[in-house]
Protein backbone atom coordinates (compact mmCIF):
# COMPACT_ATOMS: atom_id res chain seq x y z
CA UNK A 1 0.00 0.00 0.00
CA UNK A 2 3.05 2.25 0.73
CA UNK A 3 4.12 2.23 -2.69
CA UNK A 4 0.25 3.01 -4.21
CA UNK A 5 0.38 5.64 -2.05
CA UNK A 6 3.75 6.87 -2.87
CA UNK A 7 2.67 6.74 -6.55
CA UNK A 8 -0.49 8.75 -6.12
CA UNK A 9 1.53 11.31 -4.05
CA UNK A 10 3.67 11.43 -6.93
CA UNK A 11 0.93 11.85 -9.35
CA UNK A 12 -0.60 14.37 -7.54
CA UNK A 13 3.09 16.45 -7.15
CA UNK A 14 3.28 15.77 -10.73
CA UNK A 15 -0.24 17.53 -11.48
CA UNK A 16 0.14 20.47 -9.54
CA UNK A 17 2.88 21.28 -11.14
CA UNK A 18 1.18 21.24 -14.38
CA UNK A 19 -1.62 23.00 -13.19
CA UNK A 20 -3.73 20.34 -12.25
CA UNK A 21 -5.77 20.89 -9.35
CA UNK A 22 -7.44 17.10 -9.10
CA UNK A 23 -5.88 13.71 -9.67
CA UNK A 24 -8.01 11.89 -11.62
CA UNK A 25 -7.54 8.79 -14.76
CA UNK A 26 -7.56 10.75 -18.14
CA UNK A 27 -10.64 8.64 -19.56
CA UNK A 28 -14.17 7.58 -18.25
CA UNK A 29 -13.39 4.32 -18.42
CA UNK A 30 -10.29 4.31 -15.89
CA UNK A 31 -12.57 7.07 -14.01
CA UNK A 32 -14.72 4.32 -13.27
CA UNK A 33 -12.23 0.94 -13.05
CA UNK A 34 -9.41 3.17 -10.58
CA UNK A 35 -12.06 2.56 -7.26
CA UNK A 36 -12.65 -1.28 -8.33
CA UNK A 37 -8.91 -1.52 -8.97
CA UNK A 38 -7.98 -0.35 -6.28
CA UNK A 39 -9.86 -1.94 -3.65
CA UNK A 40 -9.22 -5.01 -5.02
CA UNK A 41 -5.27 -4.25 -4.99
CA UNK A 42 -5.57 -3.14 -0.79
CA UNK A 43 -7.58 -6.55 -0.31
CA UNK A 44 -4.97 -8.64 -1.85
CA UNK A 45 -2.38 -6.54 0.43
CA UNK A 46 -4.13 -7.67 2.86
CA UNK A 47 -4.55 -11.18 2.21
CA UNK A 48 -0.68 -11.46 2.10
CA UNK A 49 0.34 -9.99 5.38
CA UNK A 50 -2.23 -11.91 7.01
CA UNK A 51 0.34 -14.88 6.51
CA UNK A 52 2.63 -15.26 8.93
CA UNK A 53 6.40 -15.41 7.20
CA UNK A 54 7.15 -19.08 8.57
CA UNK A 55 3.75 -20.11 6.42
CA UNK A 56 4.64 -18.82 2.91
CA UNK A 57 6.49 -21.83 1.76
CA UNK A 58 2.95 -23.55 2.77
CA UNK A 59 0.84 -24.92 -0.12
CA UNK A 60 -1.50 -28.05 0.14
CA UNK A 61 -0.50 -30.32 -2.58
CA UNK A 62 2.64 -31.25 -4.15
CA UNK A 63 1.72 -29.76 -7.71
CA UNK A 64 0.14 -26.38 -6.37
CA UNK A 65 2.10 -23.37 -5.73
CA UNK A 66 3.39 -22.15 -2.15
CA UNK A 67 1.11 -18.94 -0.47
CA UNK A 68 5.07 -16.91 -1.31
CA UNK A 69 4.76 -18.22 -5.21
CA UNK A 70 1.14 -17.31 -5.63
CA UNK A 71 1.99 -13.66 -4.07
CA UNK A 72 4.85 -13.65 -6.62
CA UNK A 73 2.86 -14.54 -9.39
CA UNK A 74 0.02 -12.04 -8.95
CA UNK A 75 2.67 -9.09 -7.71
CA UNK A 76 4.85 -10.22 -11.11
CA UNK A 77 2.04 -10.71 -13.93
CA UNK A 78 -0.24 -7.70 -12.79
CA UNK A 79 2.83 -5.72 -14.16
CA UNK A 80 3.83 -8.27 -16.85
CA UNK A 81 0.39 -8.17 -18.15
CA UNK A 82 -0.55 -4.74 -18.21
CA UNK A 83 2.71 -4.16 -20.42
CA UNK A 84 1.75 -7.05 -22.30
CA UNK A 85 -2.24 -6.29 -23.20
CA UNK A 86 -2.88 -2.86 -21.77
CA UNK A 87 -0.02 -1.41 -23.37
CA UNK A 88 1.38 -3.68 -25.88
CA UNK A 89 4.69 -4.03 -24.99
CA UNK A 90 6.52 -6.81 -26.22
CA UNK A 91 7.63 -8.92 -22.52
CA UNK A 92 8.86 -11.83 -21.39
CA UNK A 93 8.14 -13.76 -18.51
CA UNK A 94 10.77 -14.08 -15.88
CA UNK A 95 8.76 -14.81 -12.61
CA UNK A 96 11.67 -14.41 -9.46
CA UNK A 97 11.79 -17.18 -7.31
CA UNK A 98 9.49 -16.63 -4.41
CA UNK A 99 11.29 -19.63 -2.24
CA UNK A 100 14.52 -17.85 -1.97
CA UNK A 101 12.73 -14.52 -0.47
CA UNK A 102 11.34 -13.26 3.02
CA UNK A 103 7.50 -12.12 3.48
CA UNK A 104 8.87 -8.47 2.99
CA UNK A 105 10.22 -9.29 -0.34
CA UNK A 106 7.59 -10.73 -1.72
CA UNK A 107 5.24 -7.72 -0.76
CA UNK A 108 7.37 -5.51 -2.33
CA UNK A 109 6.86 -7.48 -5.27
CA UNK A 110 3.04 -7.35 -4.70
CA UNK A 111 3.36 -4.01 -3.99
CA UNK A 112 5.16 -2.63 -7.44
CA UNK A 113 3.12 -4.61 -9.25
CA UNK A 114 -0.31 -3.50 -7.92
CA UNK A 115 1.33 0.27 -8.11
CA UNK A 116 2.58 -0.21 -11.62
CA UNK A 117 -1.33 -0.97 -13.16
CA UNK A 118 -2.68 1.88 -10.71
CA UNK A 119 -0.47 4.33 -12.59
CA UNK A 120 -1.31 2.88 -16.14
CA UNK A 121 -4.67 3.56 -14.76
CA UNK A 122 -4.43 7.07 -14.14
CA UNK A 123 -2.25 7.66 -17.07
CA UNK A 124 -3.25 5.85 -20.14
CA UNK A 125 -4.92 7.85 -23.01
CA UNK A 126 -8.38 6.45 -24.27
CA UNK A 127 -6.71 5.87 -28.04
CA UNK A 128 -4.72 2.55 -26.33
CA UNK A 129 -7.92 1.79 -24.59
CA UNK A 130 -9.56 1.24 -27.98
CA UNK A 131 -6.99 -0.80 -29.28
CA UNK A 132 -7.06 -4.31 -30.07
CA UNK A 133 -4.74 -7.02 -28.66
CA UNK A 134 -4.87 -10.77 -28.56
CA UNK A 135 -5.18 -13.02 -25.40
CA UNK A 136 -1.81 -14.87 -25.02
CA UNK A 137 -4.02 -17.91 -23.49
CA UNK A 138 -7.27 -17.78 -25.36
CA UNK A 139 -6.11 -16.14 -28.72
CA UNK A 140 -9.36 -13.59 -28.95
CA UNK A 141 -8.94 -10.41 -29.44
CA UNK A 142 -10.17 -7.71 -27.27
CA UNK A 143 -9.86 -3.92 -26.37
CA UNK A 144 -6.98 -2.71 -23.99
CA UNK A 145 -9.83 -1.51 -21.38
CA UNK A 146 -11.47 -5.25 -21.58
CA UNK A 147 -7.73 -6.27 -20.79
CA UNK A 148 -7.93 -4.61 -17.62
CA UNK A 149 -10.69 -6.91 -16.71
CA UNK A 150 -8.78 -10.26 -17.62
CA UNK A 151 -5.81 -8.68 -15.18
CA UNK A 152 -8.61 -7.88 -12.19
CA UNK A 153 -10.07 -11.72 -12.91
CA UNK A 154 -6.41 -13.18 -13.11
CA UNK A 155 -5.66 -11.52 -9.63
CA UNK A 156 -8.47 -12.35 -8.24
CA UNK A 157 -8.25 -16.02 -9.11
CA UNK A 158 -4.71 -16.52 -7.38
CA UNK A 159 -5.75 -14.15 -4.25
CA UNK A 160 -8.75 -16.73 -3.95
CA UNK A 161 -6.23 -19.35 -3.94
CA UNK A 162 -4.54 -17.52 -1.53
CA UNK A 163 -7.45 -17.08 1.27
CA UNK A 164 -8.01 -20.45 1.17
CA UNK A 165 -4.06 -21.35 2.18
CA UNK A 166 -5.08 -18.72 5.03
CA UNK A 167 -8.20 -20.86 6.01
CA UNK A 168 -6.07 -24.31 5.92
CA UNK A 169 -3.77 -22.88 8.48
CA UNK A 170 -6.54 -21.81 10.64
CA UNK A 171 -5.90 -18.00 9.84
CA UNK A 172 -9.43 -16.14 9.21
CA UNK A 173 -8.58 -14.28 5.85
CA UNK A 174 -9.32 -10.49 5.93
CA UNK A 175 -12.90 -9.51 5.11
CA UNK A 176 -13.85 -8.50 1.91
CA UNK A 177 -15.38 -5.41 1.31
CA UNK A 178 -17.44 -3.56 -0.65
């Protein structure tokens, strides 16, 4: 959350500067997706420092990944896939290794990640939004803005994942609001 809110201070800096007396996305679509976005983003926070550090290696079969590797994943593809379909970039993956880091690590991970879409929020121009791109997994072809959805569902699929490590460890996951 430090780093959101280090980003929004900086976008807010960043506007005044330029005359800008409100900090708001640049299109009525991100207008609308920032609040959803970014409740979702504080929630997943949430869910990973709910975990004690001794309990990230923790996952409940042999073939799924550890509580650490799905806080990697969504901290590292939020980022990789907003280049990749909300701003076409042409990227790579190269997911760190969550077993070789501490709790702290891997939020700061989570962190840049979630920070690096909230600032694509506020800053992309409604042109990219109405551009096409093609699902990596599914090969259809959607707008950028519909992108942002597929990032939102992907997140909220491994932080799902991620509540119910919490609930096999006897942790009660952090309520969901709304």
């Amino acid at each position: 959350m430090k780093n959101i809110i280090l980003s929004l201070v900086i976008i807010f800096f960043t506007s005044f500067a330029y005359g800008q007396t409100e900090i708001v996305p640049k299109t009525p679509f991100t207008k609308t997706y920032l609040g959803v976005w970014l409740v979702a983003s504080e929630h997943c926070l949430e869910v990973a420092r709910a975990m004690p550090e001794e309990l990230y290696s923790y996952k409940p079969t042999a073939l799924s990944k550890s509580f650490g590797e799905q806080m990697v994943h969504i901290g590292y593809t939020v980022e990789l896939l907003t280049k990749r379909y909300v701003q076409g970039m042409d990227v790579k993956p190269n997911t760190p290794d969550a077993s070789k880091m501490s709790k702290a690590e891997i939020l700061e991970i989570l962190e840049n990640g979630l920070t690096y879409t909230t600032n694509v929020i506020y800053t992309i121009e409604q042109e990219q939004l109405d551009e096409s791109c093609v699902m990596y997994h599914s090969g259809n072809t959607v707008s950028r803005a519909f992108a942002f959805f597929y990032l939102q569902d992907h997140m909220t699929n491994h932080r799902a994942k991620a509540n119910l490590y919490l609930r096999m460890n006897n942790i009660q996951p952090p309520e969901y609001t709304w």
